[in-house]
Protein backbone atom coordinates (compact mmCIF):
# COMPACT_ATOMS: atom_id res chain seq x y z
CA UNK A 1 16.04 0.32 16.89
CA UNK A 2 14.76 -1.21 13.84
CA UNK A 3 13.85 0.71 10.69
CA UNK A 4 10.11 -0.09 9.20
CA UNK A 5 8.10 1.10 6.50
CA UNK A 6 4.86 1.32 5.23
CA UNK A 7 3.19 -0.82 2.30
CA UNK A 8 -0.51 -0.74 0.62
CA UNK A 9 -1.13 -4.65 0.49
CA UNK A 10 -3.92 -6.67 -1.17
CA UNK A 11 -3.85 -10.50 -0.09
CA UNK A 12 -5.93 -11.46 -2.79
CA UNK A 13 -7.71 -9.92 -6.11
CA UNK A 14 -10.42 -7.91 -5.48
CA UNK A 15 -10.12 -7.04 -1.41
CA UNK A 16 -9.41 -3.96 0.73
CA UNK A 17 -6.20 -3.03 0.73
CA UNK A 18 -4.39 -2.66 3.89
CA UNK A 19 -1.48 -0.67 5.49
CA UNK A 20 0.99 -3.16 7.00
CA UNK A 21 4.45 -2.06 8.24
CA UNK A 22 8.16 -4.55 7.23
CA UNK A 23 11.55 -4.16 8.66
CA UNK A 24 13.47 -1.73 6.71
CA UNK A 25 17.57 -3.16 6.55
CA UNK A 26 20.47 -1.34 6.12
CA UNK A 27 21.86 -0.31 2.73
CA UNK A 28 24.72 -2.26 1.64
CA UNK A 29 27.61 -1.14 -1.27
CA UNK A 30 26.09 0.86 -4.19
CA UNK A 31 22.94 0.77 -2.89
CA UNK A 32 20.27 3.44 -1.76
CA UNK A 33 17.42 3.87 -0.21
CA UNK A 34 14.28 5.87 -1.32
CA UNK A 35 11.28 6.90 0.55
CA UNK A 36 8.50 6.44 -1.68
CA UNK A 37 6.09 9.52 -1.90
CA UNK A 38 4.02 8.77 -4.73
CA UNK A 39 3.11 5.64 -6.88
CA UNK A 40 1.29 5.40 -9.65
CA UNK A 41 -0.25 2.37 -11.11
CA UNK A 42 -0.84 0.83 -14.76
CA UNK A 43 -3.67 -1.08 -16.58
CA UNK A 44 -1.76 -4.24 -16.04
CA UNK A 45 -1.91 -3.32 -12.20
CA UNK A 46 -5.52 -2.55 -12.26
CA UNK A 47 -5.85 -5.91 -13.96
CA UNK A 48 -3.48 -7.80 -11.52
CA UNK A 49 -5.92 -6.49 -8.68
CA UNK A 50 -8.94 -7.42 -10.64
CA UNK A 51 -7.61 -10.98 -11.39
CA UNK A 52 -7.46 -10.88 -14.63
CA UNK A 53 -3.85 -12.00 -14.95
CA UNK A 54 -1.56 -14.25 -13.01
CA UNK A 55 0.26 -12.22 -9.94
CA UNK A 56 1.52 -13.54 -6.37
CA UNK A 57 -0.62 -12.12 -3.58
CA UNK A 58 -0.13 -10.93 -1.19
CA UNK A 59 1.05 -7.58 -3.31
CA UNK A 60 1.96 -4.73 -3.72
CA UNK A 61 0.87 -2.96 -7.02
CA UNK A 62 2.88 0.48 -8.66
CA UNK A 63 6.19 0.75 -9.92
CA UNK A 64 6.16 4.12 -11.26
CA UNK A 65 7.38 6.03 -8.23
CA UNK A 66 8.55 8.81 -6.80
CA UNK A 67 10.59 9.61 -3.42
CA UNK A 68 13.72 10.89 -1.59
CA UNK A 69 16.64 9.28 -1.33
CA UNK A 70 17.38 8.87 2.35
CA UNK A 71 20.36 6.83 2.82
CA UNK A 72 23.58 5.44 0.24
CA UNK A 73 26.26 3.27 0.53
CA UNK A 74 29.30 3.94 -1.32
CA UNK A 75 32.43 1.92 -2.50
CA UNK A 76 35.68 3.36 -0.65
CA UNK A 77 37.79 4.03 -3.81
């Protein structure tokens, strides 16, 4: 069964938002994986969404998060 997760998208400055679900892969070596709870976002999101600066769309706006670690992969020693 394939793992997916949930993203808040805008496809271009100034629309909705929508919910839209991606595949979710496996964790590889020294790597983990964190279910975001909570995002903030910044002026230079809010201007990103406004298109006031340069930003790919489609997006997805906040990097100051918080979550749960749900899965790690470690290096065998």
């Amino acid at each position: 069964m394939t793992k997916t997760g949930r993203a808040a998208v805008y496809d271009a400055p100034n629309t909705p938002f929508k919910i839209r679900e991606y595949p979710i892969r496996d964790v590889t070596t020294d790597e983990v994986l964190v279910r975001i709870t909570m995002s903030a976002i910044c002026r230079s999101d809010i201007h990103s969404y406004l298109g006031h600066r340069p930003n790919p769309c489609p997006g997805i706006l906040g990097h100051e998060t918080v979550g749960v670690i749900t899965s790690t992969a470690h290096r065998s020693i």
